[in-house]
PDB file of N, CA and C in Angstrom:
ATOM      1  N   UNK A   1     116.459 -92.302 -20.461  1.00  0.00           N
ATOM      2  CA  UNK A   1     115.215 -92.851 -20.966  1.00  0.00           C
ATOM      3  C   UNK A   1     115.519 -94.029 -21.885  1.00  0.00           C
ATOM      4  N   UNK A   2     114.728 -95.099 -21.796  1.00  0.00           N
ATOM      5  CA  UNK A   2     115.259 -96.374 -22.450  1.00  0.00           C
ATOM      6  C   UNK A   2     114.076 -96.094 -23.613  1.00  0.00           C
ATOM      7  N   UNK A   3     114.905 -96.494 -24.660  1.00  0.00           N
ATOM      8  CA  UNK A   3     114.366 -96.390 -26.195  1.00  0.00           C
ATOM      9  C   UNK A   3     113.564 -98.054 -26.807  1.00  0.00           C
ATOM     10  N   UNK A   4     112.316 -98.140 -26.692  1.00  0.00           N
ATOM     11  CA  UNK A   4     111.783 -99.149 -27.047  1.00  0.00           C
ATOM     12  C   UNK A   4     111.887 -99.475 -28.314  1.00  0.00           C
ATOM     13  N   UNK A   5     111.649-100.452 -28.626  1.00  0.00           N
ATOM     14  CA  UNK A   5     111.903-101.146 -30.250  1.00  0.00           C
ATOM     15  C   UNK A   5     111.312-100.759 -30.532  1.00  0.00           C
ATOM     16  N   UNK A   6     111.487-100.872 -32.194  1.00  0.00           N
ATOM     17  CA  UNK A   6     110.170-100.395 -33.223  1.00  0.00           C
ATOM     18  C   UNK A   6     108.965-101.811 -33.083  1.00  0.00           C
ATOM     19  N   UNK A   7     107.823-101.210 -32.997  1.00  0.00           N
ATOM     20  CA  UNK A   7     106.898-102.090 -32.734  1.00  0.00           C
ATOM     21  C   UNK A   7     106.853-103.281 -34.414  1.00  0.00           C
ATOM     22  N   UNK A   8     107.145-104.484 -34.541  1.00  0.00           N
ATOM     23  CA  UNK A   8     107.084-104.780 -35.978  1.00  0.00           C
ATOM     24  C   UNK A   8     108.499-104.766 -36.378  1.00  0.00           C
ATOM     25  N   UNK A   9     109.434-104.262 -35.810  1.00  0.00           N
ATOM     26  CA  UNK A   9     110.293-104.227 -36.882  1.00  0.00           C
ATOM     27  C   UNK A   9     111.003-105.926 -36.659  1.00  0.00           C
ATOM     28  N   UNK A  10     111.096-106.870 -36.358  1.00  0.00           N
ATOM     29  CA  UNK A  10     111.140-107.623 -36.726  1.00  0.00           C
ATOM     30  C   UNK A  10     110.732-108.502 -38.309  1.00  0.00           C
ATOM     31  N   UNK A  11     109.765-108.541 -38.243  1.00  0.00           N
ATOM     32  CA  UNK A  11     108.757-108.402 -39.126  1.00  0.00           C
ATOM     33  C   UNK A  11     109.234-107.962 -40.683  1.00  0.00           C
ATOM     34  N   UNK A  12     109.671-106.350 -40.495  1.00  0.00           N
ATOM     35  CA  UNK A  12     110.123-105.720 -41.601  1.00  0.00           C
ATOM     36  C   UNK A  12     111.440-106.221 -41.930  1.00  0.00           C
ATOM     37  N   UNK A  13     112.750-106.922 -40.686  1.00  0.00           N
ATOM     38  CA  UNK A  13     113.771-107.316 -41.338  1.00  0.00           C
ATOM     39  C   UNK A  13     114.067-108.438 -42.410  1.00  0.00           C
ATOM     40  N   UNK A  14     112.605-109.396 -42.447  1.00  0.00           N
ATOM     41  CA  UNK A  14     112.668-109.692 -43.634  1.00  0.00           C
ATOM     42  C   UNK A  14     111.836-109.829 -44.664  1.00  0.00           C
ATOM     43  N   UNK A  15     111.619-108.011 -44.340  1.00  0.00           N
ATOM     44  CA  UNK A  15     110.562-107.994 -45.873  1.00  0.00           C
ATOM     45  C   UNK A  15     111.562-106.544 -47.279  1.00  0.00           C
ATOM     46  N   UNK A  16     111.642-106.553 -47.832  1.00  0.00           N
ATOM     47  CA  UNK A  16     112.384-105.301 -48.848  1.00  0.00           C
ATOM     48  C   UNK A  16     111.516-104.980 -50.225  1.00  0.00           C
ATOM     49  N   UNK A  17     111.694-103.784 -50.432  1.00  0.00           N
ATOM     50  CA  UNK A  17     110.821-103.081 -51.130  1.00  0.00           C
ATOM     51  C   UNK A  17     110.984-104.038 -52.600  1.00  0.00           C
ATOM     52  N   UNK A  18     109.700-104.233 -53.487  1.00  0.00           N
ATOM     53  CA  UNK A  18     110.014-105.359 -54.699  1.00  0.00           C
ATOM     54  C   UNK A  18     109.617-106.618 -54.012  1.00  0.00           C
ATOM     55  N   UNK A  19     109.086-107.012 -52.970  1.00  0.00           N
ATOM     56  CA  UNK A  19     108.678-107.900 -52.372  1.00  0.00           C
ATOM     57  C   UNK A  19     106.913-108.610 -52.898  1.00  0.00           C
ATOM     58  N   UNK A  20     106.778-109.789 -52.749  1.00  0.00           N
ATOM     59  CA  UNK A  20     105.679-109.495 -53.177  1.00  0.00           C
ATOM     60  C   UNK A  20     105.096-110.158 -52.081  1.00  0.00           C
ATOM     61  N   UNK A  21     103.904-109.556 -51.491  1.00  0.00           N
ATOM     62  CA  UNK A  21     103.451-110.019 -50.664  1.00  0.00           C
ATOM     63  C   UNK A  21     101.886-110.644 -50.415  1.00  0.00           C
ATOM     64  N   UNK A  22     101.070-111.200 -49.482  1.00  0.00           N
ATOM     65  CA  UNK A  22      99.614-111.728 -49.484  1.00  0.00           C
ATOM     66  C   UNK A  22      98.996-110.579 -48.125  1.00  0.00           C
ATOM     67  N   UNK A  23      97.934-110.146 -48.202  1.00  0.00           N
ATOM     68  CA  UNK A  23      97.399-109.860 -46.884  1.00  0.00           C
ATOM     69  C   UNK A  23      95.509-110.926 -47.095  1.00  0.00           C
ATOM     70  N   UNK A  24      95.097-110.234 -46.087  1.00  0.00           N
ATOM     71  CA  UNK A  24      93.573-110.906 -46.090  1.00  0.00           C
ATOM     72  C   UNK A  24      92.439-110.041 -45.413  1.00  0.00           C
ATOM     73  N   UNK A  25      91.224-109.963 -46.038  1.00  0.00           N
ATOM     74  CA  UNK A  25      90.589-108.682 -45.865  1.00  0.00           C
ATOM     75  C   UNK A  25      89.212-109.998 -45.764  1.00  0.00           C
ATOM     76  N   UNK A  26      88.197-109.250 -45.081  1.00  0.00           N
ATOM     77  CA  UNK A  26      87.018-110.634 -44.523  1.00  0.00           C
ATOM     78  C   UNK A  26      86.187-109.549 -46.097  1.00  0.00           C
ATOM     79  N   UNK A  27      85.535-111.077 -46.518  1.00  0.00           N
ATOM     80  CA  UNK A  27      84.619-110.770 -47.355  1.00  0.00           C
ATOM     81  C   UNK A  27      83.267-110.569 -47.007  1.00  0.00           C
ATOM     82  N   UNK A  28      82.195-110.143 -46.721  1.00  0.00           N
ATOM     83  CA  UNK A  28      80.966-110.306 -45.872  1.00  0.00           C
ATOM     84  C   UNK A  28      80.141-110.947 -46.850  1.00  0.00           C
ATOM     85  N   UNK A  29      79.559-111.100 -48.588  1.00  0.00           N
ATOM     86  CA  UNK A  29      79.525-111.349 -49.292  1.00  0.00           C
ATOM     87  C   UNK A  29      79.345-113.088 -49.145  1.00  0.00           C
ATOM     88  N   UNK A  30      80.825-113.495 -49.323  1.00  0.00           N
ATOM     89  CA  UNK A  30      80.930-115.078 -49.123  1.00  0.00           C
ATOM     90  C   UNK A  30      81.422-115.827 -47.362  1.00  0.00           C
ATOM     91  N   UNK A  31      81.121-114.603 -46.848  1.00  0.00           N
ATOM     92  CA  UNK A  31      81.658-114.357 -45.230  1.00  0.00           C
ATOM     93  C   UNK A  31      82.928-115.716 -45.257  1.00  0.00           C
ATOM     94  N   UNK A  32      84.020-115.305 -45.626  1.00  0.00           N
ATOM     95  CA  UNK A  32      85.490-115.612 -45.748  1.00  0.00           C
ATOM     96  C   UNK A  32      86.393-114.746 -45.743  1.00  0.00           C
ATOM     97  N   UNK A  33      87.598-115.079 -45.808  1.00  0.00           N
ATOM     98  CA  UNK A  33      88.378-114.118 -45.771  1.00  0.00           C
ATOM     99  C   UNK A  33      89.379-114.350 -47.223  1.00  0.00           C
ATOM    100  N   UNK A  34      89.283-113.278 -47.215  1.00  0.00           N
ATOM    101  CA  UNK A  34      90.077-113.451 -49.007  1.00  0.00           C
ATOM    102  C   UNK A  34      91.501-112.833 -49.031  1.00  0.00           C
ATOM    103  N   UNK A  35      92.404-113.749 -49.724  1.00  0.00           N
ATOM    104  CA  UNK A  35      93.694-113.163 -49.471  1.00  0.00           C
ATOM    105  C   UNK A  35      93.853-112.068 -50.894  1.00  0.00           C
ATOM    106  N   UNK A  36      94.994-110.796 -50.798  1.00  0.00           N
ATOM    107  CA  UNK A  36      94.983-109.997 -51.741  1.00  0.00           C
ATOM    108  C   UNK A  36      96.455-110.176 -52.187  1.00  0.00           C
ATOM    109  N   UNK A  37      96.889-109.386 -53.127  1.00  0.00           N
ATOM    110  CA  UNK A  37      98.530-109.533 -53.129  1.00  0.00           C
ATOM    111  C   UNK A  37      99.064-108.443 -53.614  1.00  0.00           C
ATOM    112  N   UNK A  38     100.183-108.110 -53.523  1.00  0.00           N
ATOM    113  CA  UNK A  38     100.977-106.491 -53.699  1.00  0.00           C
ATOM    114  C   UNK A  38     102.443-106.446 -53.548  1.00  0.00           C
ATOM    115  N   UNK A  39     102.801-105.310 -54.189  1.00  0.00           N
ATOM    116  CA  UNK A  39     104.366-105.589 -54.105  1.00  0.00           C
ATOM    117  C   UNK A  39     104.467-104.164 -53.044  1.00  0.00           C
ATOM    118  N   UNK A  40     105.502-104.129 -52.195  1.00  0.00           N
ATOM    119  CA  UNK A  40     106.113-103.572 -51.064  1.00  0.00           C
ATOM    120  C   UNK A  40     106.864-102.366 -52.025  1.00  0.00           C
ATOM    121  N   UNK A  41     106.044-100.919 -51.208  1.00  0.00           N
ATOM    122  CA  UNK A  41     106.608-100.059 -52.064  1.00  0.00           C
ATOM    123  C   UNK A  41     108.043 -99.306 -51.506  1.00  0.00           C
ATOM    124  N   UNK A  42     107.507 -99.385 -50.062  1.00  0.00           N
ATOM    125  CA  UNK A  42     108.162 -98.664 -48.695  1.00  0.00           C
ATOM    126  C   UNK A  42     108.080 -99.348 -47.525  1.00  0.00           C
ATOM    127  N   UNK A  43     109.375 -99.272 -46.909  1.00  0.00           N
ATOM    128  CA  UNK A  43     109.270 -99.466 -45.440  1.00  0.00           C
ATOM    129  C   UNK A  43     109.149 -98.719 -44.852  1.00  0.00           C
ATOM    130  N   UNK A  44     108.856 -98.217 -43.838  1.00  0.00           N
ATOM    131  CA  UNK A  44     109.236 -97.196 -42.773  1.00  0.00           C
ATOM    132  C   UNK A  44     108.835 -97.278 -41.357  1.00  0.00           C
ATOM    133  N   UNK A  45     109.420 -96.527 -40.359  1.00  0.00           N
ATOM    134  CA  UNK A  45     108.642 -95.917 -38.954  1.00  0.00           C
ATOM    135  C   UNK A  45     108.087 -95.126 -38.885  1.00  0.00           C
ATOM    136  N   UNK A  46     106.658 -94.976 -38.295  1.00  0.00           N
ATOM    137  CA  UNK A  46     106.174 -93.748 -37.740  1.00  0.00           C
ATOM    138  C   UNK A  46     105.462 -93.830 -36.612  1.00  0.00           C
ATOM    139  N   UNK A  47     104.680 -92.978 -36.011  1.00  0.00           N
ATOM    140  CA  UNK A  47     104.965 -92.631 -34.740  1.00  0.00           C
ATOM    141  C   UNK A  47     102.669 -93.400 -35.071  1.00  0.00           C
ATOM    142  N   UNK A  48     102.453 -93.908 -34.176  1.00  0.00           N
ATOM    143  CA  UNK A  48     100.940 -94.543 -34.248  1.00  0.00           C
ATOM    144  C   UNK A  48     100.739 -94.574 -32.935  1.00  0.00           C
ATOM    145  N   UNK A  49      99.995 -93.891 -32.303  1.00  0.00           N
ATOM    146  CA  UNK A  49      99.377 -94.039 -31.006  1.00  0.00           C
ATOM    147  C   UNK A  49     100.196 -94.294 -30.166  1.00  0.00           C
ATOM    148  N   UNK A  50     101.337 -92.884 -30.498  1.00  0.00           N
ATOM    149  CA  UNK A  50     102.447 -92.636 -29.119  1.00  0.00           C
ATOM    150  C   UNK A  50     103.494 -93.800 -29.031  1.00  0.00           C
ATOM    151  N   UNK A  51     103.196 -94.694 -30.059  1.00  0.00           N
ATOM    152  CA  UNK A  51     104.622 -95.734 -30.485  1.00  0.00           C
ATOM    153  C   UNK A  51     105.256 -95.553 -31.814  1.00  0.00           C
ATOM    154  N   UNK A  52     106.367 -96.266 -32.049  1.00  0.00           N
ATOM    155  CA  UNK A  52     107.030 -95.870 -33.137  1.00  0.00           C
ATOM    156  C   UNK A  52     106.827 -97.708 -33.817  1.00  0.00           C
ATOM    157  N   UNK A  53     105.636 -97.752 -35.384  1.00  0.00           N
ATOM    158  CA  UNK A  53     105.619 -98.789 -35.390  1.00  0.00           C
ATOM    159  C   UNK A  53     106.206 -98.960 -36.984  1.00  0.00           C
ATOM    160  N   UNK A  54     105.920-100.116 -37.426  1.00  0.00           N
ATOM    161  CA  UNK A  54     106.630-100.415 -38.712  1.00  0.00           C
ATOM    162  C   UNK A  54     105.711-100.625 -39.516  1.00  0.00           C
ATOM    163  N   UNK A  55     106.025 -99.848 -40.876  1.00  0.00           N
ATOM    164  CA  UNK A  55     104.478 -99.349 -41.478  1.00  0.00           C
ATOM    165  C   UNK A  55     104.960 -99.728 -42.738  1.00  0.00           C
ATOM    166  N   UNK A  56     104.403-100.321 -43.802  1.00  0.00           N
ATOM    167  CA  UNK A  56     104.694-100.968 -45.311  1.00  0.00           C
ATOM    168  C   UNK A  56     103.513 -99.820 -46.256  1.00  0.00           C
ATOM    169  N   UNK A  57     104.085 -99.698 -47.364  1.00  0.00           N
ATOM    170  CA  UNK A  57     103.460 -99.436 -47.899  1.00  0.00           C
ATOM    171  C   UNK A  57     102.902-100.065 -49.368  1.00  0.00           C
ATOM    172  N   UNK A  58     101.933-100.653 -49.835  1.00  0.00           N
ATOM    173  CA  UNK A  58     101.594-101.805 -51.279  1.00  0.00           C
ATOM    174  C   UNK A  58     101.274-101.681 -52.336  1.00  0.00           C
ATOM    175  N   UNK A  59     101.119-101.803 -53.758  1.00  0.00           N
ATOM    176  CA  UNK A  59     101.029-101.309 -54.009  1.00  0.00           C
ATOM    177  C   UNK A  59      99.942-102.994 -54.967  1.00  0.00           C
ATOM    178  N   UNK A  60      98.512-102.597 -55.118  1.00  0.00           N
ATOM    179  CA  UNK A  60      98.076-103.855 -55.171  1.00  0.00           C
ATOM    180  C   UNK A  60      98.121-104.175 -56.610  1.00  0.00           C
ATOM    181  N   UNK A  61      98.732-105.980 -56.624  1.00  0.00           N
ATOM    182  CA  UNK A  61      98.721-106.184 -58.273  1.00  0.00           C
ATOM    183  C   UNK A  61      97.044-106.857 -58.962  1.00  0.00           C
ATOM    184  N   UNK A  62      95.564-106.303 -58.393  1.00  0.00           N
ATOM    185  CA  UNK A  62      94.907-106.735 -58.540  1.00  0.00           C
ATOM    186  C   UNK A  62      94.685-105.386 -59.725  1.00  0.00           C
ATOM    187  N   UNK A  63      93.399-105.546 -60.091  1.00  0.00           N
ATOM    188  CA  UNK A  63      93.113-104.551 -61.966  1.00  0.00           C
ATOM    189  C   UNK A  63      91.911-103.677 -61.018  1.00  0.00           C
ATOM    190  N   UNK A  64      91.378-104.027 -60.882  1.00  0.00           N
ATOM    191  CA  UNK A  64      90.121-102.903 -59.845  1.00  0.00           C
ATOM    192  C   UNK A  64      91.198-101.767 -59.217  1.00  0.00           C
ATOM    193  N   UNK A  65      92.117-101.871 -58.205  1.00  0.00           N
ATOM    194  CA  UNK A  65      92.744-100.908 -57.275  1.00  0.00           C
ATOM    195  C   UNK A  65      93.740-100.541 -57.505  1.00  0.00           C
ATOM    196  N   UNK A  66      94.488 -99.500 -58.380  1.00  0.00           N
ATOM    197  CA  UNK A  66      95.481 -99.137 -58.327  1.00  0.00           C
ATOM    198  C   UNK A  66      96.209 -98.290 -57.555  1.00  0.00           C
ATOM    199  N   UNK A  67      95.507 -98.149 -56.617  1.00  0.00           N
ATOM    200  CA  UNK A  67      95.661 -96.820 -55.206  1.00  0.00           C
ATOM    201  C   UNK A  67      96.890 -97.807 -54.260  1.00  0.00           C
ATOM    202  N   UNK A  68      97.545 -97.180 -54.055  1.00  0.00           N
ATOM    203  CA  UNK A  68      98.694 -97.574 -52.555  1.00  0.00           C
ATOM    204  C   UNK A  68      98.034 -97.791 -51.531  1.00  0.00           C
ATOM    205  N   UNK A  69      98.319 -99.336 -51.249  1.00  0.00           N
ATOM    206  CA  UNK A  69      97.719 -99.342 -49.615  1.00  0.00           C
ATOM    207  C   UNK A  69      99.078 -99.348 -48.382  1.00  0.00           C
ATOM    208  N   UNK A  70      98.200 -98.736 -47.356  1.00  0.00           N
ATOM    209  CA  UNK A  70      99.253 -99.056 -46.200  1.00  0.00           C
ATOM    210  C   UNK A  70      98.598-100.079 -45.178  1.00  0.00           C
ATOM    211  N   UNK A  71      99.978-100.590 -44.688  1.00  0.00           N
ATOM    212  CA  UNK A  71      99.782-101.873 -43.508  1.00  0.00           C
ATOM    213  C   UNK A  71     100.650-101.689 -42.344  1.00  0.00           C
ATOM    214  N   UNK A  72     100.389-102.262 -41.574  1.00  0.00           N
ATOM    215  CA  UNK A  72     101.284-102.588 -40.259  1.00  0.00           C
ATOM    216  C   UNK A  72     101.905-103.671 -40.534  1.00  0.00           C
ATOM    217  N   UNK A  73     103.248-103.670 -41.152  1.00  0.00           N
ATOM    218  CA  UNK A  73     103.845-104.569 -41.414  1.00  0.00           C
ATOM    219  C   UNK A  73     104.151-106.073 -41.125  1.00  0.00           C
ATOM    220  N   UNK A  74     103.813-106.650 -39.857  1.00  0.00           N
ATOM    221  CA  UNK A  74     103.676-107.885 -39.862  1.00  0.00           C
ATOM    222  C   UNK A  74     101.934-108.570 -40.111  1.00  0.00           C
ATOM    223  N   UNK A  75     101.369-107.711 -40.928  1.00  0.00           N
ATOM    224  CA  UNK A  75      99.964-107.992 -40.990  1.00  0.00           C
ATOM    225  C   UNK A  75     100.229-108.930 -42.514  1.00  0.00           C
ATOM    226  N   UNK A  76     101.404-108.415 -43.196  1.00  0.00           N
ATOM    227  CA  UNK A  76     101.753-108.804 -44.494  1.00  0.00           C
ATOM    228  C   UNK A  76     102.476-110.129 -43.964  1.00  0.00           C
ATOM    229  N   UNK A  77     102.039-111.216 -45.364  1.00  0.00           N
ATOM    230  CA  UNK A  77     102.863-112.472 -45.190  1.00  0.00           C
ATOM    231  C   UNK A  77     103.537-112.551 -46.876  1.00  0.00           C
ATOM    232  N   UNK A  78     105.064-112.890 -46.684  1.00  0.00           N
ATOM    233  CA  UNK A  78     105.505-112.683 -48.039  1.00  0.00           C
ATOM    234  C   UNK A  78     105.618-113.863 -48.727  1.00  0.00           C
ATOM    235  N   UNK A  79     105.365-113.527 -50.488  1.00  0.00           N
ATOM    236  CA  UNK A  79     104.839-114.818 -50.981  1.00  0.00           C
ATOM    237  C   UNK A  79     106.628-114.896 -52.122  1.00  0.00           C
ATOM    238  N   UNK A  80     106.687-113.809 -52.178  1.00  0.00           N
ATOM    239  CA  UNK A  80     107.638-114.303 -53.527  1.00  0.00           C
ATOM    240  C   UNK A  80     108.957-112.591 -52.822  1.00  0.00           C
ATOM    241  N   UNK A  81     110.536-113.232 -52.421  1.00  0.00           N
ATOM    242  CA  UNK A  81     111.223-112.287 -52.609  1.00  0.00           C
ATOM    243  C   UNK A  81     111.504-111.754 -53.976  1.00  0.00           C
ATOM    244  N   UNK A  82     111.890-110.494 -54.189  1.00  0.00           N
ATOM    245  CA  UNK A  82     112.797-109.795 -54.842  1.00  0.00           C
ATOM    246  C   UNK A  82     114.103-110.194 -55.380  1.00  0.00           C
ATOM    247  N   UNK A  83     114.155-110.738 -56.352  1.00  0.00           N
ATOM    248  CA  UNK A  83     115.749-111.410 -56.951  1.00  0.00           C
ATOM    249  C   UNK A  83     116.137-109.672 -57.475  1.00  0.00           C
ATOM    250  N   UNK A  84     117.636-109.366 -56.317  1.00  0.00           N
ATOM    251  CA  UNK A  84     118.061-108.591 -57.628  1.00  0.00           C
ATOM    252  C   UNK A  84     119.006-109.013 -58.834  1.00  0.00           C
ATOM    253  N   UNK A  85     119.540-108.086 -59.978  1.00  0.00           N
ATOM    254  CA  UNK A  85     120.654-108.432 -60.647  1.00  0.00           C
ATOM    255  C   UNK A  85     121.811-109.658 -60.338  1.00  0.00           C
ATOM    256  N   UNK A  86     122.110-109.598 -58.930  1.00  0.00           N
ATOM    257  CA  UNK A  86     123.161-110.263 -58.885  1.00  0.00           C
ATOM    258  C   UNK A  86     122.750-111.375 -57.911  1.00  0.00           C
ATOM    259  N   UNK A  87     121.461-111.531 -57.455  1.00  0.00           N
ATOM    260  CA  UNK A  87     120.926-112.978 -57.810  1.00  0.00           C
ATOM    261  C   UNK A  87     120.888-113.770 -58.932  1.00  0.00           C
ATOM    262  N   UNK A  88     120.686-113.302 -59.924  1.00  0.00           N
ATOM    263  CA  UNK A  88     120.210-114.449 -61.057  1.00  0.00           C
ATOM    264  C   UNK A  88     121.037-115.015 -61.706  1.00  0.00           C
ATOM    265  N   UNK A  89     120.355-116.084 -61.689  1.00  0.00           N
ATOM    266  CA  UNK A  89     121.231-117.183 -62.715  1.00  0.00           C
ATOM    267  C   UNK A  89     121.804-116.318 -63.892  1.00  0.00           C
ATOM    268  N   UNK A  90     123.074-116.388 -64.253  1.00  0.00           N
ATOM    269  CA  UNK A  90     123.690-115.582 -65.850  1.00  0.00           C
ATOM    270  C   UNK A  90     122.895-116.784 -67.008  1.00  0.00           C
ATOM    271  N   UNK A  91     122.977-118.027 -66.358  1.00  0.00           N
ATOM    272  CA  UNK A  91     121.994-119.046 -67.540  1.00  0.00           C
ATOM    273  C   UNK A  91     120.810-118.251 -68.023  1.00  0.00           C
ATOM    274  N   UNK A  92     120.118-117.922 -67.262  1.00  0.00           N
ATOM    275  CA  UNK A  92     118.731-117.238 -67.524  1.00  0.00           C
ATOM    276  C   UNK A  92     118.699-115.880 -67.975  1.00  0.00           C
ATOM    277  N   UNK A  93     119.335-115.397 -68.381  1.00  0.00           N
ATOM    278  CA  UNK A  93     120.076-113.722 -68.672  1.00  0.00           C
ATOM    279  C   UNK A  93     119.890-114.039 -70.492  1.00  0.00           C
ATOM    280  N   UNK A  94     119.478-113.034 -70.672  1.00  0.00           N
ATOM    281  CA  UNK A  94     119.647-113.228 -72.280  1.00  0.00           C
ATOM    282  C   UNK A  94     120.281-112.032 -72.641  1.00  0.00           C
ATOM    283  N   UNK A  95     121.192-112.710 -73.577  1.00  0.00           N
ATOM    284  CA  UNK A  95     122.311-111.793 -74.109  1.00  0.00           C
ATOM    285  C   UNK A  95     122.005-110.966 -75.111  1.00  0.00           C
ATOM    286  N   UNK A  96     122.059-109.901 -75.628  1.00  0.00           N
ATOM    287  CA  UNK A  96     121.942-109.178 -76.215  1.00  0.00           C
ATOM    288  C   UNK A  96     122.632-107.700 -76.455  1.00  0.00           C
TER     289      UNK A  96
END
């Protein structure tokens, strides 16, 4: 039996948890679509209508919603990576 890709996981190879990302939700209101933003809590696979797809989980930095949202991972477009530790400039490091 041939094993199909994860649906998305492209997508997820370059997104990592600490990510910050944009999605867009239609406003009916100002009938537009409004972008939101969130940092990437989780990656994962799971199984969605008999496929195995790539599922994010957000966590939104807006003040109204503090609830975890989930996405289908290439629905997310990323705005700002994750610098860890041994990214950063030591200039910018304050000593102490």
């Amino acid at each position: 039996m041939d094993e199909k890709p994860v649906f998305g996981e492209l997508s997820a190879e370059n997104l990592e948890v600490g990510d910050i990302v944009e999605w867009k939700k239609w406003c009916y209101k100002v009938r537009e679509w409004q972008p939101h933003y969130g940092v990437i809590t989780s990656i994962k696979n799971e199984i969605k209508g008999n496929r195995m797809v790539s599922i994010s989980n957000v966590m939104p930095l807006s003040n109204s919603n503090q609830v975890e949202v989930e996405f289908f991972t290439p629905s997310l477009k990323l705005v700002s990576k994750v610098q860890r530790s041994d990214q950063i400039n030591p200039k910018f490091v304050e000593k102490g």
